[in-house]
Protein backbone atom coordinates (compact mmCIF):
# COMPACT_ATOMS: atom_id res chain seq x y z
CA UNK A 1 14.47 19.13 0.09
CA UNK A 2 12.79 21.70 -2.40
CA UNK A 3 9.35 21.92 -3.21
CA UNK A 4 7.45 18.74 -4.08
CA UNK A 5 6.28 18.46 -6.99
CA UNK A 6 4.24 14.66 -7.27
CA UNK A 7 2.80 12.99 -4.57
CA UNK A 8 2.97 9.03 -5.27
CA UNK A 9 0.75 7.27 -3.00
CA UNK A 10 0.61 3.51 -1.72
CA UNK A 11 -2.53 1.83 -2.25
CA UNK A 12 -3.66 -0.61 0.68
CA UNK A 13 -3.30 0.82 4.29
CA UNK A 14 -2.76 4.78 2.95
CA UNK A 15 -5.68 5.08 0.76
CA UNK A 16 -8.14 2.40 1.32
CA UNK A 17 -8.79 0.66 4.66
CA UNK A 18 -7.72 -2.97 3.01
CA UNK A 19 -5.36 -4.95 4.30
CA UNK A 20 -7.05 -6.17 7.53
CA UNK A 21 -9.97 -7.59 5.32
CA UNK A 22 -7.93 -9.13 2.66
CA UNK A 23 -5.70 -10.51 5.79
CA UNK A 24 -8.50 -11.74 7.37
CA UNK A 25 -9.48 -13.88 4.11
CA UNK A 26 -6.54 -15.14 3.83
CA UNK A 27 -6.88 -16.53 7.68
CA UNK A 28 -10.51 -17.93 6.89
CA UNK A 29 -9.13 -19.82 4.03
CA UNK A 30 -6.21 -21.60 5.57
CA UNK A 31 -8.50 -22.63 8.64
CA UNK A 32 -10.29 -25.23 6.50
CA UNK A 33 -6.89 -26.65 6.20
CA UNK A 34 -6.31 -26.67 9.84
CA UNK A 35 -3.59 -23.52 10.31
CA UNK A 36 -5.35 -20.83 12.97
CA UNK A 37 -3.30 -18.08 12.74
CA UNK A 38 -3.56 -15.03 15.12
CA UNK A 39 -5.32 -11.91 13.51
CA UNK A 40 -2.81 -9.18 15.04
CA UNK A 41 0.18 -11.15 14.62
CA UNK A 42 -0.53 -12.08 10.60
CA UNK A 43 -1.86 -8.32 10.05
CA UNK A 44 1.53 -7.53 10.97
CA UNK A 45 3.56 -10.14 9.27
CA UNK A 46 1.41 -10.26 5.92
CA UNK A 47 1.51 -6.01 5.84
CA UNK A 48 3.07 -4.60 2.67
CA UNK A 49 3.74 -8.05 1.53
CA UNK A 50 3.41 -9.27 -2.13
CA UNK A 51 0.25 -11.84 -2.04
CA UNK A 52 2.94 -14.58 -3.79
CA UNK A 53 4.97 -14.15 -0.73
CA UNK A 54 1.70 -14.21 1.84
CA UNK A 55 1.30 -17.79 -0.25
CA UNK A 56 5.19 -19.11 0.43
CA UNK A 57 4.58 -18.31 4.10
CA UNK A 58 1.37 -19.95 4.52
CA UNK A 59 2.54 -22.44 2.33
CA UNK A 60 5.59 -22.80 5.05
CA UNK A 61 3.31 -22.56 8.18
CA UNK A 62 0.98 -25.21 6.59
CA UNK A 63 4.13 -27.57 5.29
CA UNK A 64 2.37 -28.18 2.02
CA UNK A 65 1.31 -26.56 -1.17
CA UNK A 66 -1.67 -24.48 -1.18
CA UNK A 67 -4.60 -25.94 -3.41
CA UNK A 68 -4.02 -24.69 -7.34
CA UNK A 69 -7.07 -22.36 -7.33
CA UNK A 70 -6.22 -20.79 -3.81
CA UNK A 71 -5.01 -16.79 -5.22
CA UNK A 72 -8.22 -17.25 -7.58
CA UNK A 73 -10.73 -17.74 -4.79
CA UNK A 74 -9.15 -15.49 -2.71
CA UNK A 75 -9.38 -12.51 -5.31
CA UNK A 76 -12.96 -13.55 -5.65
CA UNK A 77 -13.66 -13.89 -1.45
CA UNK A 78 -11.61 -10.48 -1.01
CA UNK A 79 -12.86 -8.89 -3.80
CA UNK A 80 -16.93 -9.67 -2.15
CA UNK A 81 -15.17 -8.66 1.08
CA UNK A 82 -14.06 -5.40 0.12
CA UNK A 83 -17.43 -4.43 -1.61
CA UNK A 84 -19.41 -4.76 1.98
CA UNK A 85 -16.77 -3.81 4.19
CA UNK A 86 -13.97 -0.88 2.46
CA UNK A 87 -13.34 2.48 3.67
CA UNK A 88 -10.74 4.99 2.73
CA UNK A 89 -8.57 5.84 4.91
CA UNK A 90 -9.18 8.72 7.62
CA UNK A 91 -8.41 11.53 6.42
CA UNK A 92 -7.11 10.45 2.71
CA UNK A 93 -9.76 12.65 0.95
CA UNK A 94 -9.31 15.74 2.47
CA UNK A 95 -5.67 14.99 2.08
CA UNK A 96 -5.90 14.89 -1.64
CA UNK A 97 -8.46 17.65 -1.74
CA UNK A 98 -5.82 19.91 -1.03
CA UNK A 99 -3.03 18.83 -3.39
CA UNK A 100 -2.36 21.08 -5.57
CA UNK A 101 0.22 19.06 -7.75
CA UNK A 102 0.13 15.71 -9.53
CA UNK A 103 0.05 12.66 -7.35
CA UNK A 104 -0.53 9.13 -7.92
CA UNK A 105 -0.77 5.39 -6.90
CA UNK A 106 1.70 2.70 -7.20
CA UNK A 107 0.98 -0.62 -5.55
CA UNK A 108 1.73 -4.05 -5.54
CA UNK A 109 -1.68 -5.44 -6.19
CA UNK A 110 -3.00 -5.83 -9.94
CA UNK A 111 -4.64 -2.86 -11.40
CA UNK A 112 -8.20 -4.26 -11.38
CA UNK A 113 -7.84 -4.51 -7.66
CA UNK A 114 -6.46 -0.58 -7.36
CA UNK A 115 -9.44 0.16 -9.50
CA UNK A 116 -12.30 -1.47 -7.32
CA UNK A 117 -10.82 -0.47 -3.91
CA UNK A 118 -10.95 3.32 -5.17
CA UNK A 119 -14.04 3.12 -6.54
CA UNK A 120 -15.71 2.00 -3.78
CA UNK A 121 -14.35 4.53 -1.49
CA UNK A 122 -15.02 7.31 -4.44
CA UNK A 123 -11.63 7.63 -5.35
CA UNK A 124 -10.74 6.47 -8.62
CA UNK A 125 -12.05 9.44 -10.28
CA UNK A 126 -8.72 11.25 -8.20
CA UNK A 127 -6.42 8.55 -10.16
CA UNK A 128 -7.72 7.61 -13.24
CA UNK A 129 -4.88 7.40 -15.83
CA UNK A 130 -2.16 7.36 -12.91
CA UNK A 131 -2.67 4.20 -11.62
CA UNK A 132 1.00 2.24 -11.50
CA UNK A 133 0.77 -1.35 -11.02
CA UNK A 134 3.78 -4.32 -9.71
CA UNK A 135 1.91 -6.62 -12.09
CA UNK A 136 2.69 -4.06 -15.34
CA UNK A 137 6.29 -4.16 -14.62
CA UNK A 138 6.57 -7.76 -12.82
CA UNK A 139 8.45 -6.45 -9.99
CA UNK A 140 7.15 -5.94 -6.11
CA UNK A 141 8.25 -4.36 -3.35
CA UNK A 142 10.85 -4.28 -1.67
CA UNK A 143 12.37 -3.76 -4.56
CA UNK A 144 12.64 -0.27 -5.88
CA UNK A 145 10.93 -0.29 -9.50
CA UNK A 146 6.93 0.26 -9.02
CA UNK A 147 8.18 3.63 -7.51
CA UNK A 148 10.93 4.15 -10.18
CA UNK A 149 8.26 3.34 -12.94
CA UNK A 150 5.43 5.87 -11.54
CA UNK A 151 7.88 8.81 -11.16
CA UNK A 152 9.14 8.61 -14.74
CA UNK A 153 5.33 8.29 -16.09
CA UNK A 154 4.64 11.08 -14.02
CA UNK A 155 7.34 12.81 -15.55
CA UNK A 156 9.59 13.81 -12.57
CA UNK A 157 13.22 12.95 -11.12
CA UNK A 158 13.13 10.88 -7.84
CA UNK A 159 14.31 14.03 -5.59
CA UNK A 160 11.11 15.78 -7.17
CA UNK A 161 8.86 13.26 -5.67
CA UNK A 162 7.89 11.83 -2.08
CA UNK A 163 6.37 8.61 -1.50
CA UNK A 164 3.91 7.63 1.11
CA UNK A 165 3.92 4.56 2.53
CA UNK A 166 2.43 2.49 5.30
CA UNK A 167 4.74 -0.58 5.27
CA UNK A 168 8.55 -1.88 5.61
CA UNK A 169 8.41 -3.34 2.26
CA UNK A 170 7.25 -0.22 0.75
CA UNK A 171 9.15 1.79 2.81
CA UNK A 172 12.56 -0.15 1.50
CA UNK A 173 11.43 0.29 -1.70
CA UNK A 174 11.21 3.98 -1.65
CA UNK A 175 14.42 4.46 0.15
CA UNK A 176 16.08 1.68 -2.22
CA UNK A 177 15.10 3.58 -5.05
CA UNK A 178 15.99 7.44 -3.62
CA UNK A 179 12.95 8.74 -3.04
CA UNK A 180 11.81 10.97 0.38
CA UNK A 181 9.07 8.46 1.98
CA UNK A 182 6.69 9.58 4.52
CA UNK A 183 5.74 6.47 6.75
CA UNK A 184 1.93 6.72 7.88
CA UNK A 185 2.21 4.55 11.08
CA UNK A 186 0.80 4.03 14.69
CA UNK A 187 1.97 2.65 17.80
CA UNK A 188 2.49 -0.96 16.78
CA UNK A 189 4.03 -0.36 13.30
CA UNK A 190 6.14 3.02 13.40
CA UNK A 191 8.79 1.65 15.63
CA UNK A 192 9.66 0.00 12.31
CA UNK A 193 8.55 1.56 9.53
CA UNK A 194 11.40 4.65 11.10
CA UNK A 195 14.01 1.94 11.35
CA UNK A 196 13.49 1.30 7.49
CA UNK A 197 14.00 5.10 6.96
CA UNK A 198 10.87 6.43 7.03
CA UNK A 199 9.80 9.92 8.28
CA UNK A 200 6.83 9.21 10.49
CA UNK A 201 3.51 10.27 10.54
CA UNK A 202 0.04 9.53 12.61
CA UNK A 203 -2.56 11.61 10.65
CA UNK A 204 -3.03 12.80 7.10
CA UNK A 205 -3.95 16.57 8.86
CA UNK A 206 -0.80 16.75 10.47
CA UNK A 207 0.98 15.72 7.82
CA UNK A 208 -0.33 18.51 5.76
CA UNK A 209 0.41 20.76 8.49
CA UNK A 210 4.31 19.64 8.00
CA UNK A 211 4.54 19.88 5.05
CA UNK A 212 3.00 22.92 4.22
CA UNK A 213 4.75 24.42 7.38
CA UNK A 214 7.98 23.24 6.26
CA UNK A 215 7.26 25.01 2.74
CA UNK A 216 7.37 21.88 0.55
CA UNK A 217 3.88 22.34 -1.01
């Protein structure tokens, strides 16, 4: 691979420290209806996952429709949940600190989300104006477009980008769509975020250290 040239990062799990609160709303909620789901187990299975699919599997698991206000009550529980309780990821903002080319964030979640979550880790100020949402284009991962979109915005062919990514979703749709993805995992989820293609990573330093030691920044 030559030189990068844009950096387009995943939102939840790579730069903000999200998706075990919002996961753990989600389990709060369906306990009034009687569904106790496992916190480990539905971290794993809910990871990377668009929040209409989180619904048709709880939806499944609870063998009825969820109430018609559920996603709005959610966003409003998460979004209170996230305001006490959100840190970036460790790491992240040293990461970006040393980028010295364009880079950007493409996620499944709505752009007001993307917005709050980096502002309250001190982000946003990093991404304002290259902030790539599913909900813009109506199409979430696994499939390949969020990533497709953000690299033509940015302005640069797929083999000029990488993508960095934290789940197998995410991780399909970067490979689906051509791009180099770098899979930031640990024990429990880089068994298969590699089996989805990824090339695996455990800390944003040494992932620095690659790259720069592999001459592609």
């Amino acid at each position: 691979m030559d030189k990068i040239k844009c950096v387009i990062f995943d939102c939840d799990g790579v730069l903000v420290d999200s998706e075990a609160i919002g996961i753990q709303v989600l389990i709060s909620m369906v306990e009034q209806s009687g569904l106790y789901l496992n916190v480990e187990e539905s971290i794993h299975t809910f990871r990377g996952m668009a929040l209409k699919d989180c619904f048709r599997v709880l939806e499944t698991l609870l063998k009825k429709p969820l109430p018609a206000d559920f996603e709005k009550e959610y966003r409003r529980l998460s979004f209170t949940a996230f305001r006490n309780e959100l840190q970036p990821v460790e790491g992240i903002t040293e990461f970006i600190s040393l980028l010295k080319i364009p880079f950007c964030v493409a996620s499944s979640g709505p752009v007001e989300k993307i917005k709050l979550n980096l502002s309250l880790v001190g982000l946003l100020d990093k991404f304002e104006n290259h902030i790539f949402s599913s909900y813009q284009i109506n199409s979430w991962k696994p499939e390949p477009d969020i990533y497709l979109h953000a690299a033509k915005e940015m302005g640069f062919a797929v083999n000029e980008c990488i993508i960095i990514e934290d789940s197998k979703p995410g991780v399909i749709a970067a490979k689906t769509g051509g791009f180099k993805v770098f899979g930031f995992g640990n024990k429990h989820t880089a068994p298969e975020l590699e089996s989805a293609g990824a090339d695996i990573f455990f800390s944003f330093e040494t992932l620095y250290e690659r790259l720069i030691a592999a001459n592609l920044l």
